[in-house]
PDB file of N, CA and C in Angstrom:
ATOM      1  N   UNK A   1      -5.366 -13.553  14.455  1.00  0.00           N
ATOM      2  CA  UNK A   1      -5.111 -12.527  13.458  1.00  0.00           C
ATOM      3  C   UNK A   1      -5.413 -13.100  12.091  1.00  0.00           C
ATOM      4  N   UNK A   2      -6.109 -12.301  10.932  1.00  0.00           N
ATOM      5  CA  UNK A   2      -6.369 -12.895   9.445  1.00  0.00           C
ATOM      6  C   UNK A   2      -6.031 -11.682   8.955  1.00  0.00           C
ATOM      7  N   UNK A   3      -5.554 -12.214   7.609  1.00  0.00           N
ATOM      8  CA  UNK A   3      -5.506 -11.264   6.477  1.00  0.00           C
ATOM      9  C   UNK A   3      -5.820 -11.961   5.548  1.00  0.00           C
ATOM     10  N   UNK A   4      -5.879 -10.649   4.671  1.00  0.00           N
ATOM     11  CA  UNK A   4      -6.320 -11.594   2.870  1.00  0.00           C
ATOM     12  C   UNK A   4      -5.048 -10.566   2.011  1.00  0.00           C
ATOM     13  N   UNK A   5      -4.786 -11.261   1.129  1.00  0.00           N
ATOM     14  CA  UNK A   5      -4.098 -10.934  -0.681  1.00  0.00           C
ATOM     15  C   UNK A   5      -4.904 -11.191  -1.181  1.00  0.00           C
ATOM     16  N   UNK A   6      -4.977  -9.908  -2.392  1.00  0.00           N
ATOM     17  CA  UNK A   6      -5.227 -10.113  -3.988  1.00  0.00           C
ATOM     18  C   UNK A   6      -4.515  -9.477  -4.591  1.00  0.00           C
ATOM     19  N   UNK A   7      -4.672  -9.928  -5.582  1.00  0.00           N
ATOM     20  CA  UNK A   7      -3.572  -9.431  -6.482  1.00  0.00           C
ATOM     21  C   UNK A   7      -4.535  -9.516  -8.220  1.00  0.00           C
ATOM     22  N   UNK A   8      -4.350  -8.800  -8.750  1.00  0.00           N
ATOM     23  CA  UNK A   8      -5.060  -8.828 -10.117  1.00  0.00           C
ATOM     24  C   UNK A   8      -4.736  -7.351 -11.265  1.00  0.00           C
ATOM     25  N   UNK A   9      -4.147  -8.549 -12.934  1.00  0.00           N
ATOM     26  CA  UNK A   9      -3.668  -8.991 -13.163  1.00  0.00           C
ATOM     27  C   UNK A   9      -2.541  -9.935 -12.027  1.00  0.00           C
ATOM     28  N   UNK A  10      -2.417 -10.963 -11.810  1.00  0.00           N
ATOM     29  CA  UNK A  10      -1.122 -11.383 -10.979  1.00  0.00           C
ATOM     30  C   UNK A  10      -0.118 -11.696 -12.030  1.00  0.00           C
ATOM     31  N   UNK A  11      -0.014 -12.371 -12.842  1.00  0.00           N
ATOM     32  CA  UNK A  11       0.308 -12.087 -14.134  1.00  0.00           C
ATOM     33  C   UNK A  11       1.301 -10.751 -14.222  1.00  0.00           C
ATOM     34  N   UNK A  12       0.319  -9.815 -14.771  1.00  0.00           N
ATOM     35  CA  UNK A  12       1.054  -8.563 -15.302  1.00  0.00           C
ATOM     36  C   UNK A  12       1.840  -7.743 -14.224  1.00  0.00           C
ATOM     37  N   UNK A  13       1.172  -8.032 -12.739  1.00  0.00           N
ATOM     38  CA  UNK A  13       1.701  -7.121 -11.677  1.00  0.00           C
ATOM     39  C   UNK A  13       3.540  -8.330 -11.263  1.00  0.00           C
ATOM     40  N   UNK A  14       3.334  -9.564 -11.721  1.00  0.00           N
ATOM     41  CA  UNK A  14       4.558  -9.710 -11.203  1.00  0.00           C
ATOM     42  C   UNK A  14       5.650  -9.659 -12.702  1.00  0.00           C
ATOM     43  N   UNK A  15       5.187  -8.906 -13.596  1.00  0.00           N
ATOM     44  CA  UNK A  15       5.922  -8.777 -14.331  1.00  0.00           C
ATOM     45  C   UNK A  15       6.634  -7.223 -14.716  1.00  0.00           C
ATOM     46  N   UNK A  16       5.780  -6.268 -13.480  1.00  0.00           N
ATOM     47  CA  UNK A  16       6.386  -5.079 -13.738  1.00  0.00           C
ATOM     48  C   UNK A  16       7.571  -5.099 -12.910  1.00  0.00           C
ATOM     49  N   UNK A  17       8.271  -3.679 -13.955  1.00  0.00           N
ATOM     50  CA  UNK A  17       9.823  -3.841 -13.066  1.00  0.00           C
ATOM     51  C   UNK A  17      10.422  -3.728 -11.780  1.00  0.00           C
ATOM     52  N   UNK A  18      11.532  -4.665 -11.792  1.00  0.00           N
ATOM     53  CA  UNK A  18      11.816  -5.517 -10.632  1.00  0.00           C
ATOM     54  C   UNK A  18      12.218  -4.297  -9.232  1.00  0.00           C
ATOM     55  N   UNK A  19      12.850  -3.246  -9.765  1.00  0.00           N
ATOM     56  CA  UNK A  19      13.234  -1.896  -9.177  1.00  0.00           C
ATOM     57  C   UNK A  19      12.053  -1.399  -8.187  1.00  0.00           C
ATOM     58  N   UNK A  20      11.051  -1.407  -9.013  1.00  0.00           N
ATOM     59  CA  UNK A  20       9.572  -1.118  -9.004  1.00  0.00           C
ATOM     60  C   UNK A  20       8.743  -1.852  -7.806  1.00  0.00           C
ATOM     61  N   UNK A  21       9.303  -3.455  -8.285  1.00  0.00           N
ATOM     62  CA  UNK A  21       8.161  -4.194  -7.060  1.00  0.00           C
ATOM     63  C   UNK A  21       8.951  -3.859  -6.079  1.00  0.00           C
ATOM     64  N   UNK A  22      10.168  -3.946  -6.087  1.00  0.00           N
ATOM     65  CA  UNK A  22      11.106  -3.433  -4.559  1.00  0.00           C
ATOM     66  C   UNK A  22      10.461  -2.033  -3.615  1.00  0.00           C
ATOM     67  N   UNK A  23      10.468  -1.513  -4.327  1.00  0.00           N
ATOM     68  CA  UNK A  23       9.597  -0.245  -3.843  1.00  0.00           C
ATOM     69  C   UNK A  23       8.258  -0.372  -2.923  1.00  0.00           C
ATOM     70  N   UNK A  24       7.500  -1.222  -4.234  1.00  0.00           N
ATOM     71  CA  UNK A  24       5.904  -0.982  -3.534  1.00  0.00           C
ATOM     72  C   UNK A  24       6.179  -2.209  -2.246  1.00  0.00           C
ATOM     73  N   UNK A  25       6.625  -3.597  -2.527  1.00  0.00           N
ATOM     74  CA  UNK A  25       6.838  -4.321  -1.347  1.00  0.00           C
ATOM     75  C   UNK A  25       7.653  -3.799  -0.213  1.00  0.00           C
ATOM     76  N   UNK A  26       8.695  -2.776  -0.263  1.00  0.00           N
ATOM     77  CA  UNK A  26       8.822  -1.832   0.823  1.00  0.00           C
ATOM     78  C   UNK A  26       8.185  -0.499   1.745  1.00  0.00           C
ATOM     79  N   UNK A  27       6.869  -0.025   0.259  1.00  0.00           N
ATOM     80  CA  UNK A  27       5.615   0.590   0.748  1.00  0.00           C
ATOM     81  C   UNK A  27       4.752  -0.396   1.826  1.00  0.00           C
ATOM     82  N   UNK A  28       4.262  -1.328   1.208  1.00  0.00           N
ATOM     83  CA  UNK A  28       3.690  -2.617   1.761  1.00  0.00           C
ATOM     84  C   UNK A  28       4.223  -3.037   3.214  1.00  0.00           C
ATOM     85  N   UNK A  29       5.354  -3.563   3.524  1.00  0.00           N
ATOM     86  CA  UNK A  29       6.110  -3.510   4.100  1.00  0.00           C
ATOM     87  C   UNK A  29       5.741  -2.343   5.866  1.00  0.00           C
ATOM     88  N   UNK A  30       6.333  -1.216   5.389  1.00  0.00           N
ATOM     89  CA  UNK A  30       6.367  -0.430   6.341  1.00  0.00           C
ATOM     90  C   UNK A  30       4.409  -0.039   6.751  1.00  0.00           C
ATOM     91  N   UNK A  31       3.654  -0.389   5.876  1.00  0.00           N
ATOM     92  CA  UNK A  31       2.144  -0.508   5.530  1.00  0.00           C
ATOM     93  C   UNK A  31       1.913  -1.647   7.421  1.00  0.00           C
ATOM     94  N   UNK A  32       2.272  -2.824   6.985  1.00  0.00           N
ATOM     95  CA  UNK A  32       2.144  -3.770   7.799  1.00  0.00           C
ATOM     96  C   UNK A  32       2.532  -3.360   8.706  1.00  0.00           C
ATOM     97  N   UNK A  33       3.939  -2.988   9.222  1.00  0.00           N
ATOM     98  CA  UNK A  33       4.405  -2.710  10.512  1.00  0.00           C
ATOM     99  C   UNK A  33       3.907  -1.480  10.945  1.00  0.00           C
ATOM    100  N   UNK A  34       3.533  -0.527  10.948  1.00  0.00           N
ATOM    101  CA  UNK A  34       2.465   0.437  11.399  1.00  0.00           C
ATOM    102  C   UNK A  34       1.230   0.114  11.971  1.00  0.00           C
ATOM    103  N   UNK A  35       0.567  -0.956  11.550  1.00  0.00           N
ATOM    104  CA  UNK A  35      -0.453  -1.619  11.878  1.00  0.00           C
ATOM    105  C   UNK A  35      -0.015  -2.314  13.116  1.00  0.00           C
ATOM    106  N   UNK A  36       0.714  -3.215  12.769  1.00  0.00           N
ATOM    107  CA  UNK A  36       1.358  -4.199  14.095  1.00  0.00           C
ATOM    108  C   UNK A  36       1.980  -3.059  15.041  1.00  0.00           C
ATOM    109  N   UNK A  37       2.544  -2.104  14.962  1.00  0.00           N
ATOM    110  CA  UNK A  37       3.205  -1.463  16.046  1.00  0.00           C
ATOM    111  C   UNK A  37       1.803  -0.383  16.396  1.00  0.00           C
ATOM    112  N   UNK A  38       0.802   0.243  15.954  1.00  0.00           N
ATOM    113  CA  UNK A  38      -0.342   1.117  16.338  1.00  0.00           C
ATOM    114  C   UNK A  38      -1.515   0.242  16.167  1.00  0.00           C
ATOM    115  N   UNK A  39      -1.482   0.019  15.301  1.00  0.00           N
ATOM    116  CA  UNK A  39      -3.395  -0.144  15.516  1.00  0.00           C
ATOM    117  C   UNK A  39      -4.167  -1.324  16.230  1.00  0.00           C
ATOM    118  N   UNK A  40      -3.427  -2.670  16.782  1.00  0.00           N
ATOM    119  CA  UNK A  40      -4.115  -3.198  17.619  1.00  0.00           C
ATOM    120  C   UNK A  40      -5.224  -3.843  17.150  1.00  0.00           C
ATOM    121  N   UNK A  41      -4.337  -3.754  15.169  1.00  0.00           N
ATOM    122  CA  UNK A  41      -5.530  -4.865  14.395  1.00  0.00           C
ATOM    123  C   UNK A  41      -5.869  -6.464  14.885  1.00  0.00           C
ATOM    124  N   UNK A  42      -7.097  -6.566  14.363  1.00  0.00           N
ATOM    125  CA  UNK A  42      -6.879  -8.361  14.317  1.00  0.00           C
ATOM    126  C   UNK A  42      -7.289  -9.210  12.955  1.00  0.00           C
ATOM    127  N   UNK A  43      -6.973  -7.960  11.948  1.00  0.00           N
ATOM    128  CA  UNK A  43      -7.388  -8.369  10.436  1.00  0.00           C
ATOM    129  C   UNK A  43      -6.620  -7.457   9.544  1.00  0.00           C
ATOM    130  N   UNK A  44      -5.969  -7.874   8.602  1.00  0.00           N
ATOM    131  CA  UNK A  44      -5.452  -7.025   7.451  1.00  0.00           C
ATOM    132  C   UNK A  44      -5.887  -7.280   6.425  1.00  0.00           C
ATOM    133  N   UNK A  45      -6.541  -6.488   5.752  1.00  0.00           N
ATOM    134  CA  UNK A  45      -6.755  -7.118   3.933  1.00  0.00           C
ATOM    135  C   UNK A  45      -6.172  -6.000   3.141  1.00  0.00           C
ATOM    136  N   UNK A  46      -5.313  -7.301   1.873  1.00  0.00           N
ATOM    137  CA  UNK A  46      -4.686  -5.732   1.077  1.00  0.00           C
ATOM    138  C   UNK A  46      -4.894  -6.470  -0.405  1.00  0.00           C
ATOM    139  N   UNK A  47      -4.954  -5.437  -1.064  1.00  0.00           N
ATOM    140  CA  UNK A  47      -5.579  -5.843  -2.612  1.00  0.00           C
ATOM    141  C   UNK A  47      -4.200  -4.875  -3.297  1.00  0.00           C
ATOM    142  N   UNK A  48      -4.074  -5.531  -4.663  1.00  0.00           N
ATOM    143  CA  UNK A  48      -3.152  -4.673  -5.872  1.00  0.00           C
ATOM    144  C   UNK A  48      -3.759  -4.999  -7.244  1.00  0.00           C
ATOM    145  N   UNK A  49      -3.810  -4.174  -7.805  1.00  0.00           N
ATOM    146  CA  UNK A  49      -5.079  -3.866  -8.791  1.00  0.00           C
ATOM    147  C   UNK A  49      -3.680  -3.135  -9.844  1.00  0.00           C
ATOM    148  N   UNK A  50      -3.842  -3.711 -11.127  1.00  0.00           N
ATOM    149  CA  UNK A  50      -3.125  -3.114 -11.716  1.00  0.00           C
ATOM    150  C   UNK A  50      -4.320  -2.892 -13.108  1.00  0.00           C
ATOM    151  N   UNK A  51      -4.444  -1.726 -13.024  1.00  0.00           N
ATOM    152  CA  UNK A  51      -5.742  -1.327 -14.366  1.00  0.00           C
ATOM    153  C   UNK A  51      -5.249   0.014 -15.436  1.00  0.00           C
ATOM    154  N   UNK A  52      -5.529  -0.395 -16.482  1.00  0.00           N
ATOM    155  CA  UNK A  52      -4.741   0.685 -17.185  1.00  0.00           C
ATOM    156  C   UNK A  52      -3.492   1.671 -17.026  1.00  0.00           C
ATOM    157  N   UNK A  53      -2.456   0.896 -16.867  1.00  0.00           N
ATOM    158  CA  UNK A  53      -0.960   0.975 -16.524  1.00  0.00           C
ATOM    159  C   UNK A  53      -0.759   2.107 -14.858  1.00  0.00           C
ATOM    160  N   UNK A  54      -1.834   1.579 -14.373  1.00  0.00           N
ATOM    161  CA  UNK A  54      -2.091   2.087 -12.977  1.00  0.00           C
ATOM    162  C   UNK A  54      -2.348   0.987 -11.768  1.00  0.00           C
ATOM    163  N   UNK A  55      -1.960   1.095 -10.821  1.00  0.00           N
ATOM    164  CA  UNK A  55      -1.332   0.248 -10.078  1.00  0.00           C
ATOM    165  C   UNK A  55      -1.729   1.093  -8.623  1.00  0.00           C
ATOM    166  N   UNK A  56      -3.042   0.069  -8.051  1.00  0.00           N
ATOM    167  CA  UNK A  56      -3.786   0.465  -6.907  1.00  0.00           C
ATOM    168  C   UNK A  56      -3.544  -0.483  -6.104  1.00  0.00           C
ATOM    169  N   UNK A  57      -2.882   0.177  -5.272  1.00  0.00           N
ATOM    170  CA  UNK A  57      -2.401  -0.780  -3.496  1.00  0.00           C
ATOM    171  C   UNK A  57      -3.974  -0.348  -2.530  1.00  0.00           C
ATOM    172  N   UNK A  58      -4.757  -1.087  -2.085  1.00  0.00           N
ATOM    173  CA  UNK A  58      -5.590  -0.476  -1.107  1.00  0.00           C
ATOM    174  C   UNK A  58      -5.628  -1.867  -0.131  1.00  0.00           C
ATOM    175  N   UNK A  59      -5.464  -0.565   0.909  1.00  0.00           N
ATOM    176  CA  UNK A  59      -4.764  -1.524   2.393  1.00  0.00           C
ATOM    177  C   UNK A  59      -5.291  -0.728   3.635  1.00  0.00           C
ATOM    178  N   UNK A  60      -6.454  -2.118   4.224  1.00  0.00           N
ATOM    179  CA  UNK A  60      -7.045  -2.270   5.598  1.00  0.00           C
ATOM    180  C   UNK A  60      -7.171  -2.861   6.487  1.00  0.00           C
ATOM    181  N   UNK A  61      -7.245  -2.392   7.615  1.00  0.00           N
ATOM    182  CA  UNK A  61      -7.194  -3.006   8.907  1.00  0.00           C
ATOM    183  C   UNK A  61      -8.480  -2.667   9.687  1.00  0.00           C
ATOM    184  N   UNK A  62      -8.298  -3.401  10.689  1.00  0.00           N
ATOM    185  CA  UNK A  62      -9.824  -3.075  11.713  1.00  0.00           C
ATOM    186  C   UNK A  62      -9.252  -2.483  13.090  1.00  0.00           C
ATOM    187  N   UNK A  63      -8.202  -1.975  13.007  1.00  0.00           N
ATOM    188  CA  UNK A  63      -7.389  -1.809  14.151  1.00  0.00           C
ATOM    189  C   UNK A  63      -8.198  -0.134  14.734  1.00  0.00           C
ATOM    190  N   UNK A  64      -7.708   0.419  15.247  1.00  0.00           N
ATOM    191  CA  UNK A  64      -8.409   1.097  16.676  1.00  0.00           C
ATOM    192  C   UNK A  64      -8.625   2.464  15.806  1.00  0.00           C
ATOM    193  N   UNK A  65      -7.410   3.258  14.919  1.00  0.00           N
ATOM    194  CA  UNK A  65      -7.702   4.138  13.846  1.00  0.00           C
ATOM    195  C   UNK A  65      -7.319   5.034  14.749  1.00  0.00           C
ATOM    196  N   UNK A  66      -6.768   6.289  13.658  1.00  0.00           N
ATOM    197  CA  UNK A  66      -6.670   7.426  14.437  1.00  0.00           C
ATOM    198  C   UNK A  66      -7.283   8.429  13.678  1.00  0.00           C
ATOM    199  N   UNK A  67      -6.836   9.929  14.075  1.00  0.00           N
ATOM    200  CA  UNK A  67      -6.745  11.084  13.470  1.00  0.00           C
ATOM    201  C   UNK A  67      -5.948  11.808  12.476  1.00  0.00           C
ATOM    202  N   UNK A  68      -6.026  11.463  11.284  1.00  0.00           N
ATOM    203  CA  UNK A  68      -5.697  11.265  10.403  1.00  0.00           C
ATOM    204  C   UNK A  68      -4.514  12.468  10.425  1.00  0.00           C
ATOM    205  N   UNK A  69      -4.941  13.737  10.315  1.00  0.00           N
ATOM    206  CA  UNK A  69      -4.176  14.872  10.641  1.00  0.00           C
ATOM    207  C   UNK A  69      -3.147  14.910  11.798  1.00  0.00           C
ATOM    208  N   UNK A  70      -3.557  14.337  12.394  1.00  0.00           N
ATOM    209  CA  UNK A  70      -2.543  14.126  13.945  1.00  0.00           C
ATOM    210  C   UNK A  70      -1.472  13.397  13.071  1.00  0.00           C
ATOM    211  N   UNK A  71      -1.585  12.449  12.760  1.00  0.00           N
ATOM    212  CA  UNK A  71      -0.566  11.304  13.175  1.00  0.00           C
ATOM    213  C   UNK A  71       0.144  10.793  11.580  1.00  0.00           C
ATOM    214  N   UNK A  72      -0.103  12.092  10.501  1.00  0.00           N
ATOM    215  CA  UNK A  72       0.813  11.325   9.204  1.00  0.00           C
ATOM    216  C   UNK A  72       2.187  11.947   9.400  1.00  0.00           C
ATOM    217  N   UNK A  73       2.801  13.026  10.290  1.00  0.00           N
ATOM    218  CA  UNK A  73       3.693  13.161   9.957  1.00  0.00           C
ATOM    219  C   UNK A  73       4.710  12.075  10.719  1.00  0.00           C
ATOM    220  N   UNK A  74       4.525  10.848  11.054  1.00  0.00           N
ATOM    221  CA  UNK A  74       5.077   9.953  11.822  1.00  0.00           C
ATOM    222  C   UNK A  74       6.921   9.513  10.836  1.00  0.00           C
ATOM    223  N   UNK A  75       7.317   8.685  11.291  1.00  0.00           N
ATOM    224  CA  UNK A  75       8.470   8.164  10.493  1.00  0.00           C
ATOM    225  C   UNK A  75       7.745   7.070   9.678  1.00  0.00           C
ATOM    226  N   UNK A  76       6.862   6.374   9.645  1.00  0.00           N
ATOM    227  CA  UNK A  76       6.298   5.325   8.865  1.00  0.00           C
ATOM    228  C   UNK A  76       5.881   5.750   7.849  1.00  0.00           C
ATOM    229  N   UNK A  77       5.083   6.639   7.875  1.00  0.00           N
ATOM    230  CA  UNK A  77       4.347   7.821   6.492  1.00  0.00           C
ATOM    231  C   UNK A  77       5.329   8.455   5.924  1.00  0.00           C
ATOM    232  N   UNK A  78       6.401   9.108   6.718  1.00  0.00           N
ATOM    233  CA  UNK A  78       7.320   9.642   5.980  1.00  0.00           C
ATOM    234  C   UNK A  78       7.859   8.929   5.039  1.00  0.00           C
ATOM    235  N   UNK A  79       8.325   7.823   5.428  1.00  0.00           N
ATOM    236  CA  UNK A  79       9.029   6.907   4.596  1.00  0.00           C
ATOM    237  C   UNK A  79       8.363   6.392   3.491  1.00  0.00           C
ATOM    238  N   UNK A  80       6.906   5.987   3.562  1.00  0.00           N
ATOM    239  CA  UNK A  80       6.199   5.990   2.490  1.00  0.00           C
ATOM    240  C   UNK A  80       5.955   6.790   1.537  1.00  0.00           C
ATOM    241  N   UNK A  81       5.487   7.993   1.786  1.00  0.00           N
ATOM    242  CA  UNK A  81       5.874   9.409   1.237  1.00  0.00           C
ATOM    243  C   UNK A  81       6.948   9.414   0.436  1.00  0.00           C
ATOM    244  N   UNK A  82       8.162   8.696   0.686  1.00  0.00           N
ATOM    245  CA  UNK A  82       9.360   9.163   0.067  1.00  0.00           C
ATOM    246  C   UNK A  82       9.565   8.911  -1.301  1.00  0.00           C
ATOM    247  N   UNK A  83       8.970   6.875  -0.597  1.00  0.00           N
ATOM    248  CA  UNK A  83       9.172   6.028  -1.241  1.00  0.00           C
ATOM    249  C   UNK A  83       8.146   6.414  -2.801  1.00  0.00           C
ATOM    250  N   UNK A  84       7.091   7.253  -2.457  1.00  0.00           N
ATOM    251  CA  UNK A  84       6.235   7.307  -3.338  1.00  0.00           C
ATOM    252  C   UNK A  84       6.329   8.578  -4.250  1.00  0.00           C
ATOM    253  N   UNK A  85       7.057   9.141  -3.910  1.00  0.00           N
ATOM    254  CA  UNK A  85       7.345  10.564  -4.243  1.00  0.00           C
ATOM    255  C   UNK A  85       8.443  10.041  -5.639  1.00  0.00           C
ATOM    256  N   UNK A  86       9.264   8.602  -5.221  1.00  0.00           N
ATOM    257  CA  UNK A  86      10.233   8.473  -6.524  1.00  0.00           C
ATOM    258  C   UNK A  86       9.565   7.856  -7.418  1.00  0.00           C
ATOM    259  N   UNK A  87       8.361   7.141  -7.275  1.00  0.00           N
ATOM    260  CA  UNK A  87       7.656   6.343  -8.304  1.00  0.00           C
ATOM    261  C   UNK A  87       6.031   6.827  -8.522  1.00  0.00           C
ATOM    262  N   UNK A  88       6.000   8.538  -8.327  1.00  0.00           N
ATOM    263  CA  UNK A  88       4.854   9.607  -8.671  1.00  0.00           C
ATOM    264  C   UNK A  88       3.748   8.821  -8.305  1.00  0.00           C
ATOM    265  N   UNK A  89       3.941   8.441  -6.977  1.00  0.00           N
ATOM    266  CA  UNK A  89       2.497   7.578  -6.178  1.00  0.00           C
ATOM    267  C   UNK A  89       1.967   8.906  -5.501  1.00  0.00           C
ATOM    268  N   UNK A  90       0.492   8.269  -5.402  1.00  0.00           N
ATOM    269  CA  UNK A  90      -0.359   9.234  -4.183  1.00  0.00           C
ATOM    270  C   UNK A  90      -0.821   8.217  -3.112  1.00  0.00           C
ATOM    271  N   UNK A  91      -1.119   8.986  -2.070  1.00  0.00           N
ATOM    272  CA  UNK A  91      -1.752   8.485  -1.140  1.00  0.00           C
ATOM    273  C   UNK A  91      -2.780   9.020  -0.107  1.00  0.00           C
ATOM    274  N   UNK A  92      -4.184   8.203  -0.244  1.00  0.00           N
ATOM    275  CA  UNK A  92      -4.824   8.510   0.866  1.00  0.00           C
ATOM    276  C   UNK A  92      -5.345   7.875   1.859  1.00  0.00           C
ATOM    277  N   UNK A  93      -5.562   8.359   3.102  1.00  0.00           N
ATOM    278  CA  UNK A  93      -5.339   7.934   3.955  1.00  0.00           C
ATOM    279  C   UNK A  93      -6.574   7.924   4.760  1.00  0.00           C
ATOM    280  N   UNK A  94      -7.539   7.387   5.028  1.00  0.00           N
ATOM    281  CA  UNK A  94      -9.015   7.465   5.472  1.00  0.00           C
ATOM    282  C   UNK A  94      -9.125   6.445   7.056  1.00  0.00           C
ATOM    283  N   UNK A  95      -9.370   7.088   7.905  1.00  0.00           N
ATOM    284  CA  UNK A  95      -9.525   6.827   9.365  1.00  0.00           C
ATOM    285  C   UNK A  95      -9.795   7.671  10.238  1.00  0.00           C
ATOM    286  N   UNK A  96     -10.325   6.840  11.439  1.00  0.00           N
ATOM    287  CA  UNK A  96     -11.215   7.747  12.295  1.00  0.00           C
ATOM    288  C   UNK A  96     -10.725   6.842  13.602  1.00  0.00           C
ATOM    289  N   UNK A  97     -10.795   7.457  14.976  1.00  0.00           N
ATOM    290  CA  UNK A  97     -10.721   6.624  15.782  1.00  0.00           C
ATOM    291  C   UNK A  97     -11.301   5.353  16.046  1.00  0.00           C
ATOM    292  N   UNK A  98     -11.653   4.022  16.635  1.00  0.00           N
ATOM    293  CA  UNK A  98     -12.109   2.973  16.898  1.00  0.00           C
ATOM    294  C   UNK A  98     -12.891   2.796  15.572  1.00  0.00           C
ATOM    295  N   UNK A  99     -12.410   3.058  14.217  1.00  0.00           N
ATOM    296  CA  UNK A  99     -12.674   2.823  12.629  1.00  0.00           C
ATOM    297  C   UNK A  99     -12.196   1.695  11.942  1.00  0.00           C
ATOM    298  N   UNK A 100     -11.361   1.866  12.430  1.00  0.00           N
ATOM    299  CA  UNK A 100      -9.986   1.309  11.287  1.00  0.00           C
ATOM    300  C   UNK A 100      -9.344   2.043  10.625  1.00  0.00           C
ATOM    301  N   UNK A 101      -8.148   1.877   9.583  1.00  0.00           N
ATOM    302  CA  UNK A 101      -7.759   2.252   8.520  1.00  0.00           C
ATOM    303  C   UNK A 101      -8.021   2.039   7.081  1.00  0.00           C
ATOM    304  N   UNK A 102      -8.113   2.630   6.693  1.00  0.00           N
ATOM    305  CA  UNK A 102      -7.687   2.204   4.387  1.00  0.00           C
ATOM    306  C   UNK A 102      -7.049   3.372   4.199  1.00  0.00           C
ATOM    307  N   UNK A 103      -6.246   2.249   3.562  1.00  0.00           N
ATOM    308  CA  UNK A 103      -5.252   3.368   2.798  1.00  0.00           C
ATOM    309  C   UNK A 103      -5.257   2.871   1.746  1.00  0.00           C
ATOM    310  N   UNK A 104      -5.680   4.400   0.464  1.00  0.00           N
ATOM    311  CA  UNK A 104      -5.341   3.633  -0.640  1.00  0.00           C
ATOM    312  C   UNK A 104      -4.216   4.456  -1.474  1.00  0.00           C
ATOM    313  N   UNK A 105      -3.297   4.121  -2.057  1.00  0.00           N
ATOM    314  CA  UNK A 105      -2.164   4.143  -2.996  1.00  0.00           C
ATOM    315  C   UNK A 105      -2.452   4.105  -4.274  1.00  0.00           C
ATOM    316  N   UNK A 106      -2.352   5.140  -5.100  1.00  0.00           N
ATOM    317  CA  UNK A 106      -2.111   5.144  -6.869  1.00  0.00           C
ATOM    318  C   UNK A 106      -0.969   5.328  -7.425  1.00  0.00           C
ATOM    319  N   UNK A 107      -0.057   4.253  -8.111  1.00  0.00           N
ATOM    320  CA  UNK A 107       0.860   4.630  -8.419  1.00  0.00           C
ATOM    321  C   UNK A 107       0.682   4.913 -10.161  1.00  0.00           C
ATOM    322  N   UNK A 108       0.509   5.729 -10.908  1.00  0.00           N
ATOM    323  CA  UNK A 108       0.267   5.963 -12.561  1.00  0.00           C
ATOM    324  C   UNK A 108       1.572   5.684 -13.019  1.00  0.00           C
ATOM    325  N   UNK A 109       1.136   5.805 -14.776  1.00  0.00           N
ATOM    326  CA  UNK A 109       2.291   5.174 -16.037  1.00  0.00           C
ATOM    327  C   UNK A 109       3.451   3.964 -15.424  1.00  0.00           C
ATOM    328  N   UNK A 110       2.690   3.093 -15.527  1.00  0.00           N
ATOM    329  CA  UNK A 110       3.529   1.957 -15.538  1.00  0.00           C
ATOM    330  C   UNK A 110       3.480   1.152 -16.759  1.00  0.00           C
ATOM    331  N   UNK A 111       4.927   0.786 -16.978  1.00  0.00           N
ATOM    332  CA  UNK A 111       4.810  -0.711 -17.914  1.00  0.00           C
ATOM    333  C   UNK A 111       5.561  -1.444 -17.805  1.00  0.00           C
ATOM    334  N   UNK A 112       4.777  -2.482 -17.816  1.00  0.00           N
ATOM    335  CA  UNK A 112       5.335  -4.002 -17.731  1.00  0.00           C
ATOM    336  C   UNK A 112       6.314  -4.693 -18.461  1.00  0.00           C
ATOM    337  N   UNK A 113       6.879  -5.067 -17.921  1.00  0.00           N
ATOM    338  CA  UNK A 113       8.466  -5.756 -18.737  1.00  0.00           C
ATOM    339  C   UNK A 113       7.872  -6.782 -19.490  1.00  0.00           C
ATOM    340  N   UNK A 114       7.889  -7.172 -20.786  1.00  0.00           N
ATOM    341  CA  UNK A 114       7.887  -8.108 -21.969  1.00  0.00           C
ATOM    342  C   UNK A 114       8.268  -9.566 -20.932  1.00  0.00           C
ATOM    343  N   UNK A 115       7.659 -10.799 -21.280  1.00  0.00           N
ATOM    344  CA  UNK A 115       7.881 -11.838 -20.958  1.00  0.00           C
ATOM    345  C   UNK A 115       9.617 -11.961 -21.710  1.00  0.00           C
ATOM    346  N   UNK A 116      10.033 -12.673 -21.012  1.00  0.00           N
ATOM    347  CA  UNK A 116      11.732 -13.023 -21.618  1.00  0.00           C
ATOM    348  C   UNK A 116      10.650 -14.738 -22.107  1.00  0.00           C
ATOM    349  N   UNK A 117      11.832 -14.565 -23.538  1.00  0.00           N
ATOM    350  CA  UNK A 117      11.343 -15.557 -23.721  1.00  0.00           C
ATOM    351  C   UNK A 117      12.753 -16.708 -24.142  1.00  0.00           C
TER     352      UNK A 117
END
């Protein structure tokens, strides 16, 4: 099994608020275990892109993929959904059978907490 991180700003993304990263690392989170419990990946790559106080999660696998319409109303999506619904995220969701997945995540207006100094 491989995966990759990026992260960019890393910097500015580990300086937004702490409430905040709890969230997306619990988006992330339930992201991974969906994969490990369906798709029968043997690669994950996930990137976080923080660009003009916008904050792009895009997250893939090579795993088996489904039907996109079939299968978001699951408890995993829901929960993401929820999670994203309190911090005015979107999400889309692009797969096809024996595809893979990407999913990509926009979360808008963010700002970053001031360095403590």
């Amino acid at each position: 099994f491989s995966s990759s991180f990026n992260a960019h700003p890393r910097t500015e993304i580990d300086h937004l608020d702490e409430q905040f990263q709890i969230e997306v690392f619990k988006i992330i989170q339930e992201l991974i275990t969906n994969t490990i419990k369906h798709a029968k990946a043997t690669s994950i790559e996930l990137q976080l892109n923080l660009v003009n106080d916008v904050l792009n999660i895009l997250f893939e696998d090579n795993g088996v993929g489904f039907i996109v319409e079939q299968n978001v109303n699951g408890i995993g999506f829901k929960n993401i959904k929820n999670r994203l619904d309190k911090i005015s995220g979107t999400l889309h969701i692009d797969s096809m059978p024996k595809r893979g997945t990407i999913i990509n995540i926009e979360i808008p207006n963010l700002v970053t907490v001031p360095n403590e100094i």
